[in-house]
N, C-alpha and C. Protein backbone atom coordinates (compact mmCIF):
# COMPACT_ATOMS: atom_id res chain seq x y z
N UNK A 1 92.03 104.56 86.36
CA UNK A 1 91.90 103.79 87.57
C UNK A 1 90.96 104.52 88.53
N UNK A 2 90.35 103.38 89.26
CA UNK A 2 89.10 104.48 90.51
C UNK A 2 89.93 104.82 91.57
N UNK A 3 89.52 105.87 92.25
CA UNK A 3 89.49 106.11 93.83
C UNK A 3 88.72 106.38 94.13
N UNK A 4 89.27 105.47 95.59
CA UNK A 4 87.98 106.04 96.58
C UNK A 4 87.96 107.35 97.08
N UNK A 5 87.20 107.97 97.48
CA UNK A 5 86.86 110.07 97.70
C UNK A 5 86.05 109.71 98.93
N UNK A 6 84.86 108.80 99.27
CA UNK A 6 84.51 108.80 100.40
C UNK A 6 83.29 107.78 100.96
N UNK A 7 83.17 107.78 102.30
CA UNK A 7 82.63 106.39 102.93
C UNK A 7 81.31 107.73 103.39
N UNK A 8 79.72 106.78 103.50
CA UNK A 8 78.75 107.60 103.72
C UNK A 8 78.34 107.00 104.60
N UNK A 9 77.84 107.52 105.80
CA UNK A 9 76.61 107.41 107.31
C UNK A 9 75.21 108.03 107.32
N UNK A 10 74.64 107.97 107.60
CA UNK A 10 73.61 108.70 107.72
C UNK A 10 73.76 108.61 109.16
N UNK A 11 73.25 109.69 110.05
CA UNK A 11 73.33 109.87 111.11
C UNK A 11 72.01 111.17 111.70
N UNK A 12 71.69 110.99 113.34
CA UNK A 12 70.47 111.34 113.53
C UNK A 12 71.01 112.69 113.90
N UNK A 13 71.76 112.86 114.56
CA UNK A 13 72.13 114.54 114.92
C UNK A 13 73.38 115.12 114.49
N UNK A 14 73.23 116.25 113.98
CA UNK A 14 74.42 116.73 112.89
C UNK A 14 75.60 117.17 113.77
N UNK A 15 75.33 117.97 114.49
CA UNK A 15 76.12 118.53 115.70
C UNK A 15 76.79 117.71 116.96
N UNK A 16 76.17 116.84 117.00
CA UNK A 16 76.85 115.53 118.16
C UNK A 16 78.01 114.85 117.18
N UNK A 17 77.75 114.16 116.19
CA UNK A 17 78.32 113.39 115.43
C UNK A 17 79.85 114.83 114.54
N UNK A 18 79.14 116.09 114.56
CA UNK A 18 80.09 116.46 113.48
C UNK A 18 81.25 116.92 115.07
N UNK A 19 80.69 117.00 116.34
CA UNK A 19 81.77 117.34 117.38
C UNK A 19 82.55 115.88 117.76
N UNK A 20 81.91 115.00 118.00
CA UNK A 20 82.34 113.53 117.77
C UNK A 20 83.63 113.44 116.17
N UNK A 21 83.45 113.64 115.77
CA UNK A 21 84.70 113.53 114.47
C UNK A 21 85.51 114.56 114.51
N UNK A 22 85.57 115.42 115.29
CA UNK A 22 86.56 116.80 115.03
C UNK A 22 87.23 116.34 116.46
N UNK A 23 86.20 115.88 117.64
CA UNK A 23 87.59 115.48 118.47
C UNK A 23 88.27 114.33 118.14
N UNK A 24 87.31 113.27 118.16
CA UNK A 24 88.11 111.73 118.33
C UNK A 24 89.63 111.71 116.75
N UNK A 25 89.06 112.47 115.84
CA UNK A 25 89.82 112.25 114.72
C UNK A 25 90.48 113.57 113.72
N UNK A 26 89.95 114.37 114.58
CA UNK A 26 90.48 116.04 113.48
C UNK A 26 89.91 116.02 112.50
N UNK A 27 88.91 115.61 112.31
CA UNK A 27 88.32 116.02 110.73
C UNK A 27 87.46 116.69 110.78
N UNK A 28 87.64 117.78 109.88
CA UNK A 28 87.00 119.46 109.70
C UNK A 28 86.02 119.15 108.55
N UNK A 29 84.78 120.10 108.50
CA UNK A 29 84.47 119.67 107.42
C UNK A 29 84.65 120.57 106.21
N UNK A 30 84.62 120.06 104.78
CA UNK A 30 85.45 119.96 103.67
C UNK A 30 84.71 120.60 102.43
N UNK A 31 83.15 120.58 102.57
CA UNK A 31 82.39 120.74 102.01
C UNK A 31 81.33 120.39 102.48
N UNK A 32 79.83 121.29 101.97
CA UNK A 32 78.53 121.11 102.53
C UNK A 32 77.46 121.47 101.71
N UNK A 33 76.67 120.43 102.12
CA UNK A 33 75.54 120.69 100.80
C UNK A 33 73.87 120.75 102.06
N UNK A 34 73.84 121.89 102.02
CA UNK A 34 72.31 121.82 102.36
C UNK A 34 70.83 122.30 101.47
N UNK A 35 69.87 121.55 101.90
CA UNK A 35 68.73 120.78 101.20
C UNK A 35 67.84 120.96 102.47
N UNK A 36 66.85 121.15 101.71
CA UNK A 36 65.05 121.53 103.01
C UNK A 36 65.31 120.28 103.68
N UNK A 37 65.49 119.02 102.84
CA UNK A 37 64.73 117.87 103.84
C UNK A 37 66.12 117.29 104.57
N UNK A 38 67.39 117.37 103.96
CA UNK A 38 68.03 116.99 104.31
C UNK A 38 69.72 117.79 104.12
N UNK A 39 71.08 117.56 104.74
CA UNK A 39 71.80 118.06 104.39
C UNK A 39 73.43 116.65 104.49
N UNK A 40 74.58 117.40 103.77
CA UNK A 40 75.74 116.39 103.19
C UNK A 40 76.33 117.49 103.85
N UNK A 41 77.55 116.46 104.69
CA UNK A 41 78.51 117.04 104.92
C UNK A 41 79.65 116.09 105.12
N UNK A 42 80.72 117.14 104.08
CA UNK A 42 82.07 115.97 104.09
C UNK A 42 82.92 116.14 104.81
N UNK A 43 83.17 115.56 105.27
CA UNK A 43 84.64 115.77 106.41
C UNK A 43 85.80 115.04 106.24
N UNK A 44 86.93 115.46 106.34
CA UNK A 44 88.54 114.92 106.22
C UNK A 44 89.46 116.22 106.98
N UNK A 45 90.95 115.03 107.05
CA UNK A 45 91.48 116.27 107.80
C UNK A 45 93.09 115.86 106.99
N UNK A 46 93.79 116.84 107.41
CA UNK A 46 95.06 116.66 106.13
C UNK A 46 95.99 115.51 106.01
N UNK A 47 95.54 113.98 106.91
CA UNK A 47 96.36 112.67 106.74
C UNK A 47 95.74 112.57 105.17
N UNK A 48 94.44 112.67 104.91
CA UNK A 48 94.06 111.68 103.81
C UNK A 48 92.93 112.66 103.25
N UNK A 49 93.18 112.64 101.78
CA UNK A 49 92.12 113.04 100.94
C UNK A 49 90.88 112.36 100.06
N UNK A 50 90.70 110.82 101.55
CA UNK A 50 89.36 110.68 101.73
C UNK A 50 88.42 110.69 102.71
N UNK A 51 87.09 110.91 102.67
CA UNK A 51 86.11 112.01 103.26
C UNK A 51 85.61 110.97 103.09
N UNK A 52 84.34 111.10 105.18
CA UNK A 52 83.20 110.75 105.68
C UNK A 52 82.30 111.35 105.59
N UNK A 53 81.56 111.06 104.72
CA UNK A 53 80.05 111.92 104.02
C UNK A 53 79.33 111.74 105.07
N UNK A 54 78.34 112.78 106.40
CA UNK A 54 77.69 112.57 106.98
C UNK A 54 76.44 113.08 106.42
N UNK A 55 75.47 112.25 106.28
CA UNK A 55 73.76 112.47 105.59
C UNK A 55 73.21 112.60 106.90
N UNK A 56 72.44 113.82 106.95
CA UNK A 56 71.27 114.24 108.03
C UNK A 56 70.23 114.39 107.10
N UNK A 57 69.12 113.15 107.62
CA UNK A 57 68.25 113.49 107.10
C UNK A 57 67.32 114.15 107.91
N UNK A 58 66.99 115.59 107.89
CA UNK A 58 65.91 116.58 109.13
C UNK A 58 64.87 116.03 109.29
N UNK A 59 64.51 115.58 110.77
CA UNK A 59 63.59 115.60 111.36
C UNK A 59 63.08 114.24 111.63
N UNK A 60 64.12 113.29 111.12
CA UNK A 60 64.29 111.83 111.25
C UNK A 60 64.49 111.63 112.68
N UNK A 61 63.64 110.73 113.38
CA UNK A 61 63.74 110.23 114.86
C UNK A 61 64.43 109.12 115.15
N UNK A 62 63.59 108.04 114.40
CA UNK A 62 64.36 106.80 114.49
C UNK A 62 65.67 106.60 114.25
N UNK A 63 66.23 105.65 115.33
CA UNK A 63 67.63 105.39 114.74
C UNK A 63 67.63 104.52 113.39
N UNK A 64 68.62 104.72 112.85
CA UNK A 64 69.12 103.83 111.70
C UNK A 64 69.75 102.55 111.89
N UNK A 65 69.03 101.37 111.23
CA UNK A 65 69.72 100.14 111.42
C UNK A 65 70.60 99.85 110.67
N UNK A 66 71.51 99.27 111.55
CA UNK A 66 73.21 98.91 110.51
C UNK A 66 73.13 97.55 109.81
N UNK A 67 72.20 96.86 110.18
CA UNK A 67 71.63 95.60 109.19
C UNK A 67 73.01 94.28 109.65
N UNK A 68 73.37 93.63 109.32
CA UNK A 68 74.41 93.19 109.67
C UNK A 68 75.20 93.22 108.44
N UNK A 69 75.49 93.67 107.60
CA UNK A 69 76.32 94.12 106.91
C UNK A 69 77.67 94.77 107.13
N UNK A 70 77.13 96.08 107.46
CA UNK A 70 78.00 96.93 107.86
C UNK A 70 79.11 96.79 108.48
N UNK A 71 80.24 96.88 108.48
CA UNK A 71 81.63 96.29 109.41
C UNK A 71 82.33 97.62 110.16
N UNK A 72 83.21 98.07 109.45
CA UNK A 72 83.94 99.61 110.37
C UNK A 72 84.54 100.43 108.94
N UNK A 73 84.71 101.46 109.69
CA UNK A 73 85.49 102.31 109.17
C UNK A 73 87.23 102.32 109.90
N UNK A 74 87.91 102.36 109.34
CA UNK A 74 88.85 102.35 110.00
C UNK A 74 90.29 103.29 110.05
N UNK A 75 90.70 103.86 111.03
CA UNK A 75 91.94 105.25 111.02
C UNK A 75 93.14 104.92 111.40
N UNK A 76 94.41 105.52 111.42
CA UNK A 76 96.03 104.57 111.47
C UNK A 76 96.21 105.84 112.16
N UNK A 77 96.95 105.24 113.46
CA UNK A 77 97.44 106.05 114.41
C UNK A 77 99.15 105.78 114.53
N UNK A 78 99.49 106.94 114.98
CA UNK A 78 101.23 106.49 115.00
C UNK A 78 101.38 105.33 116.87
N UNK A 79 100.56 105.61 117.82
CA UNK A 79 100.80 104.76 119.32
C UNK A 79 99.18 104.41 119.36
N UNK A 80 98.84 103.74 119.54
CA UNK A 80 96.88 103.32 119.42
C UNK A 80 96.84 103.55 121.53
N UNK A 81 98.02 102.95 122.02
CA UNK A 81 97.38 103.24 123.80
C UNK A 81 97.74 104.65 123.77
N UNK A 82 98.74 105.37 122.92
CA UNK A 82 98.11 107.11 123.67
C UNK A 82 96.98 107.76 123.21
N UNK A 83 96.62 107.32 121.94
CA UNK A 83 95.34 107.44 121.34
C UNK A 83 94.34 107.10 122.20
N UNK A 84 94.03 105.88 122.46
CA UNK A 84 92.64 105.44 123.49
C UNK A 84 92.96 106.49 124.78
N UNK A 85 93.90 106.38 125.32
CA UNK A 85 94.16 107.40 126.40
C UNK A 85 93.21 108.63 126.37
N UNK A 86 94.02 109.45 125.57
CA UNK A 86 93.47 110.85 125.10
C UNK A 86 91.95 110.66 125.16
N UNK A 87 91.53 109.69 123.76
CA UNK A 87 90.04 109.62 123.62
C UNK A 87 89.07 109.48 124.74
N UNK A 88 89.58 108.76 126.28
CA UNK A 88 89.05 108.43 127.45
C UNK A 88 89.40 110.05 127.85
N UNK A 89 90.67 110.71 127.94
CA UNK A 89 90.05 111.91 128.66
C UNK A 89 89.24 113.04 128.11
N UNK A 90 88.68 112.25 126.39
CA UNK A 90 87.59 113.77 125.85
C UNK A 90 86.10 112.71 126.81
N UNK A 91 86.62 111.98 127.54
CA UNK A 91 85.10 111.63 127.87
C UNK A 91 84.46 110.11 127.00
N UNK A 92 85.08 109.85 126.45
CA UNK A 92 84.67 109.16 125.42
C UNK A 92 84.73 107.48 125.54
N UNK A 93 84.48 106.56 125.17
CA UNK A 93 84.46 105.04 125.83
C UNK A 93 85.13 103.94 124.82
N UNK A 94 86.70 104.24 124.52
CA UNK A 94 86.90 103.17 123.40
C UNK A 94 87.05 101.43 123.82
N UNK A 95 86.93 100.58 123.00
CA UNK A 95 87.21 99.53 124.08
C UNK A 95 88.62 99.30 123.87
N UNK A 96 88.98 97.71 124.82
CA UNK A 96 90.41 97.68 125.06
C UNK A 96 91.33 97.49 124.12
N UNK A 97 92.92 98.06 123.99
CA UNK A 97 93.99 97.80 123.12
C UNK A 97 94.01 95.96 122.52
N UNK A 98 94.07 95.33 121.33
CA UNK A 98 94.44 94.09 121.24
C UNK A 98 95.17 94.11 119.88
N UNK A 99 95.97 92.88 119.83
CA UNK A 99 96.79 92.76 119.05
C UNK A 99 96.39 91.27 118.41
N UNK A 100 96.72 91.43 116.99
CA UNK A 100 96.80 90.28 116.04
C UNK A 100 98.21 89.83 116.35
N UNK A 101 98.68 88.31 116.20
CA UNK A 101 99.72 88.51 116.07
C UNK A 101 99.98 87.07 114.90
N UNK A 102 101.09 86.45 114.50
CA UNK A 102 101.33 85.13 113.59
C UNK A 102 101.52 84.31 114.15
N UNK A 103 101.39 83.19 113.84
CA UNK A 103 101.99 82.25 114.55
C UNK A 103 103.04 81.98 115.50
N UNK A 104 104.36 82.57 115.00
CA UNK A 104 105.18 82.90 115.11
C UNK A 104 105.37 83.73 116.27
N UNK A 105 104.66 84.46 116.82
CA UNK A 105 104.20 86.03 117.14
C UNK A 105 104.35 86.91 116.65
N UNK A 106 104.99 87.17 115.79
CA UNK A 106 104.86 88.38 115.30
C UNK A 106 103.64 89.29 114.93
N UNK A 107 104.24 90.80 115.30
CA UNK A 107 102.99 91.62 115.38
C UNK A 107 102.92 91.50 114.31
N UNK A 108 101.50 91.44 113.97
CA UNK A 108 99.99 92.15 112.58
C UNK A 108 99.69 93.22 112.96
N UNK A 109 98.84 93.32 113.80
CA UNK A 109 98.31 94.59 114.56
C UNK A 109 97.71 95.21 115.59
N UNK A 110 98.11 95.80 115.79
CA UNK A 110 97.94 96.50 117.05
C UNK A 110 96.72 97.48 117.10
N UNK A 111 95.31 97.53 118.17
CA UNK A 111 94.61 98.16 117.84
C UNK A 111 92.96 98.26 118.95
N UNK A 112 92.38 99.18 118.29
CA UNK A 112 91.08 99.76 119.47
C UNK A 112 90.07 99.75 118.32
N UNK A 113 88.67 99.72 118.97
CA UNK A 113 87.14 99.83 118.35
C UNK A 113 86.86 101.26 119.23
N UNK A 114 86.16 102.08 118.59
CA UNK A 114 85.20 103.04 119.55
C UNK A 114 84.06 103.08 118.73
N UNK A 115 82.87 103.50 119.21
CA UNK A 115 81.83 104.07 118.11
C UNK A 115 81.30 105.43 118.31
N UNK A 116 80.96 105.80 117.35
CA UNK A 116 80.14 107.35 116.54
C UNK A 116 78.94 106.95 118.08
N UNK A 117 78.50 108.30 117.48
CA UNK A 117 77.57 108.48 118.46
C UNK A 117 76.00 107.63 117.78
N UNK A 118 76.14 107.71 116.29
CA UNK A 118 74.79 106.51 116.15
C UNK A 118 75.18 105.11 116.15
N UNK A 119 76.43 104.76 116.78
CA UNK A 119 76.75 103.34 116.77
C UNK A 119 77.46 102.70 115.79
N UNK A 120 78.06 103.62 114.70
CA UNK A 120 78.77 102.85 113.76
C UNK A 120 80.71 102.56 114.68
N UNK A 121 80.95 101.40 113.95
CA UNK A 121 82.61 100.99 114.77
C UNK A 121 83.57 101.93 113.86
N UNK A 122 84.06 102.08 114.67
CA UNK A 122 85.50 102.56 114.10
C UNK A 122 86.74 101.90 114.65
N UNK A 123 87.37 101.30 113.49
CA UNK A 123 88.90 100.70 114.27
C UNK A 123 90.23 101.70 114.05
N UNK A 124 90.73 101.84 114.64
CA UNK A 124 91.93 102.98 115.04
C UNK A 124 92.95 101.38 115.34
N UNK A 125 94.17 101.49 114.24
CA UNK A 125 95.11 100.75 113.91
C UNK A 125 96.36 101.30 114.30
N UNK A 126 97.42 100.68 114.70
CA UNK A 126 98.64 101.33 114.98
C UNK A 126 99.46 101.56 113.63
N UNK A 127 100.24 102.55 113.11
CA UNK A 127 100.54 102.59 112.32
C UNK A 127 101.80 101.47 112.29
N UNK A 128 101.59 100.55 111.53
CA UNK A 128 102.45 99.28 111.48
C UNK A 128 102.38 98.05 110.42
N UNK A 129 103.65 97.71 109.61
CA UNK A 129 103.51 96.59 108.18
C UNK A 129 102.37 97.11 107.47
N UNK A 130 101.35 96.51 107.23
CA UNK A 130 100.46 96.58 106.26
C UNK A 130 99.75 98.20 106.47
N UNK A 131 99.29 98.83 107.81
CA UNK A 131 98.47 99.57 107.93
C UNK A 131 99.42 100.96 108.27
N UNK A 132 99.60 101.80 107.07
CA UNK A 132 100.28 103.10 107.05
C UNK A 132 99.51 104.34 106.58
């Protein structure tokens, strides 16, 4: 059977983006591969033993387009409003708490968007039914 091991970005600055993931989410990095033109670095932290491959490619200016493809990455929090909290006092801009709910009402999910510093989404889920 496959697993997944890890989701890849390319991203313009190694050091913004790798301090951006060690606060918003604790992930250290795991392994590193550096290369003249370019360098890999994996990051995870001990919820999950799968890893955000960040690709720097050196000396790349332009930003990278996300094409419309691209959708989110997404992380499971045990409270998502003390989470956004926190993340607002590293400085940081998530948008507002919203909830899915059923017809019925019942909660689906509970939850926030923030983005990386090159603009990719990240959804931060409450840990709840489907999302553990």
């Amino acid at each position: 059977m496959a697993k997944m091991i890890h989701t890849m970005v390319r991203i313009q600055d190694l050091d913004r983006s790798l301090s951006f993931y060690q606060r918003a989410f604790g992930l250290e990095p795991s392994h590193r591969l550096d290369f003249p033109d370019f360098s890999l670095v994996y990051l995870r932290n001990d919820e999950s033993d799968n890893e955000i491959e960040l690709t720097w490619n050196k000396g790349r200016e332009d930003a990278y387009s996300h094409g419309d493809g691209y959708g989110h990455v997404a992380f499971v929090v045990d409270d998502v409003k003390r989470e956004r909290e926190r993340l607002i006092q590293l400085g940081m801009t998530p948008n507002d708490v919203r909830e899915f709910k059923n017809d019925d009402g019942t909660l689906l999910a509970r939850y926030f968007f923030i983005q990386d510093p090159d603009g990719y989404k990240i959804e931060v889920l409450e840990r709840h039914g489907h999302y553990q």
